[in-house]
Protein backbone atom coordinates (compact mmCIF):
# COMPACT_ATOMS: atom_id res chain seq x y z
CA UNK A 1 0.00 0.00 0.00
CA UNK A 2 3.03 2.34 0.46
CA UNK A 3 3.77 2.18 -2.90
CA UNK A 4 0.74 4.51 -4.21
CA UNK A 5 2.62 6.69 -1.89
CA UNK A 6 5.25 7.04 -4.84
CA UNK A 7 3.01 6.33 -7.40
CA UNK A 8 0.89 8.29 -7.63
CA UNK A 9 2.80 11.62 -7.22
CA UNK A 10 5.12 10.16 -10.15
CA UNK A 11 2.38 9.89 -12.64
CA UNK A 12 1.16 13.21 -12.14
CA UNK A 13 5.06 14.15 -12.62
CA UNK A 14 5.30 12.47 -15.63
CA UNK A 15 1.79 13.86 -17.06
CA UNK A 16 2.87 17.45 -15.96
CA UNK A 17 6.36 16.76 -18.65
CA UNK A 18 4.71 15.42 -21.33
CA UNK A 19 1.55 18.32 -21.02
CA UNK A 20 4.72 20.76 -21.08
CA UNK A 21 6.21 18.97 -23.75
CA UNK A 22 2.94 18.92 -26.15
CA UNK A 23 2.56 23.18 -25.46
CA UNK A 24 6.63 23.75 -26.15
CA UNK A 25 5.82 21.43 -29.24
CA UNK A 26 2.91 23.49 -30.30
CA UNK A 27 4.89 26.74 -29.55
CA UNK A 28 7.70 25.62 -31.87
CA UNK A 29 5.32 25.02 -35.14
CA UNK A 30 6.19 21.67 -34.37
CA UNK A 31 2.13 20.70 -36.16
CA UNK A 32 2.00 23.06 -38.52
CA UNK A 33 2.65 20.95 -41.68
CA UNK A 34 1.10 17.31 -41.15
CA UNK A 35 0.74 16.53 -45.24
CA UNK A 36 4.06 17.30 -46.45
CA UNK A 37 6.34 14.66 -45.43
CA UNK A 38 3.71 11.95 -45.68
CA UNK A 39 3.90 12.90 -49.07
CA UNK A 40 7.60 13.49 -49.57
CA UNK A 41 7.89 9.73 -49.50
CA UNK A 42 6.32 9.75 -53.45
CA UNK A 43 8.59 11.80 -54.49
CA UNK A 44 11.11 9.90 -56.95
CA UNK A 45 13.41 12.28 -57.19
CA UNK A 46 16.94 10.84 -56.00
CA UNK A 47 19.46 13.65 -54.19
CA UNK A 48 22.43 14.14 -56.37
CA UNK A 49 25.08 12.79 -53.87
CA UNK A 50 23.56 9.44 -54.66
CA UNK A 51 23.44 9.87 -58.39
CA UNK A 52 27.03 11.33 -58.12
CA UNK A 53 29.44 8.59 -60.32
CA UNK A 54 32.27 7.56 -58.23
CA UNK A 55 35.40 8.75 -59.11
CA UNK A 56 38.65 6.95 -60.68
CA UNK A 57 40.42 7.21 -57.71
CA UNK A 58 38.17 5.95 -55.48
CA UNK A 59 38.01 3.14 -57.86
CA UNK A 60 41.68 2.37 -58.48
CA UNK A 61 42.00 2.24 -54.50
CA UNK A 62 39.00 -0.08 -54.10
CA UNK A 63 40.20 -2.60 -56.68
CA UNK A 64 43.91 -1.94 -54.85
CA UNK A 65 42.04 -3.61 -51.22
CA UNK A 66 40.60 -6.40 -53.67
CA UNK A 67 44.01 -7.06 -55.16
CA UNK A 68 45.67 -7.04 -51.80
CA UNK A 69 43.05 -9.35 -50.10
CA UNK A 70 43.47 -11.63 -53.49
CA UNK A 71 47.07 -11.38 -52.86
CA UNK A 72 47.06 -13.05 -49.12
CA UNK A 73 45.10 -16.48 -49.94
């Protein structure tokens, strides 16, 4: 029975951060714009450090690990 004791006055701890957190949330324009990243995922636009082509030298110093592993066996 001594343990409503804590109980209790730690739920109404916890209830008092998360009403703060849901007003500093709302303060922030943290709800303003509910649509736009469900809707981002469509999008098939790739970002262009993706599409980038690797270069020669990054390459030439991958197939250098490969030849060096080969190398070992």
């Amino acid at each position: 029975m001594s343990i409503i004791y804590v109980l209790i006055p730690l739920s109404i701890v916890l209830m008092l951060f998360a009403i703060g957190f849901f007003f500093w949330a709302v303060k922030n324009n943290q709800f303003d714009d509910l649509d736009s990243p469900a809707l981002d995922i469509l999008d098939d636009d790739q970002p262009e450090a993706s599409a980038k082509v690797s270069s020669p030298q990054s390459r030439s110093h991958k197939d250098n690990a490969i030849g060096r592993l080969d190398d070992q066996d």
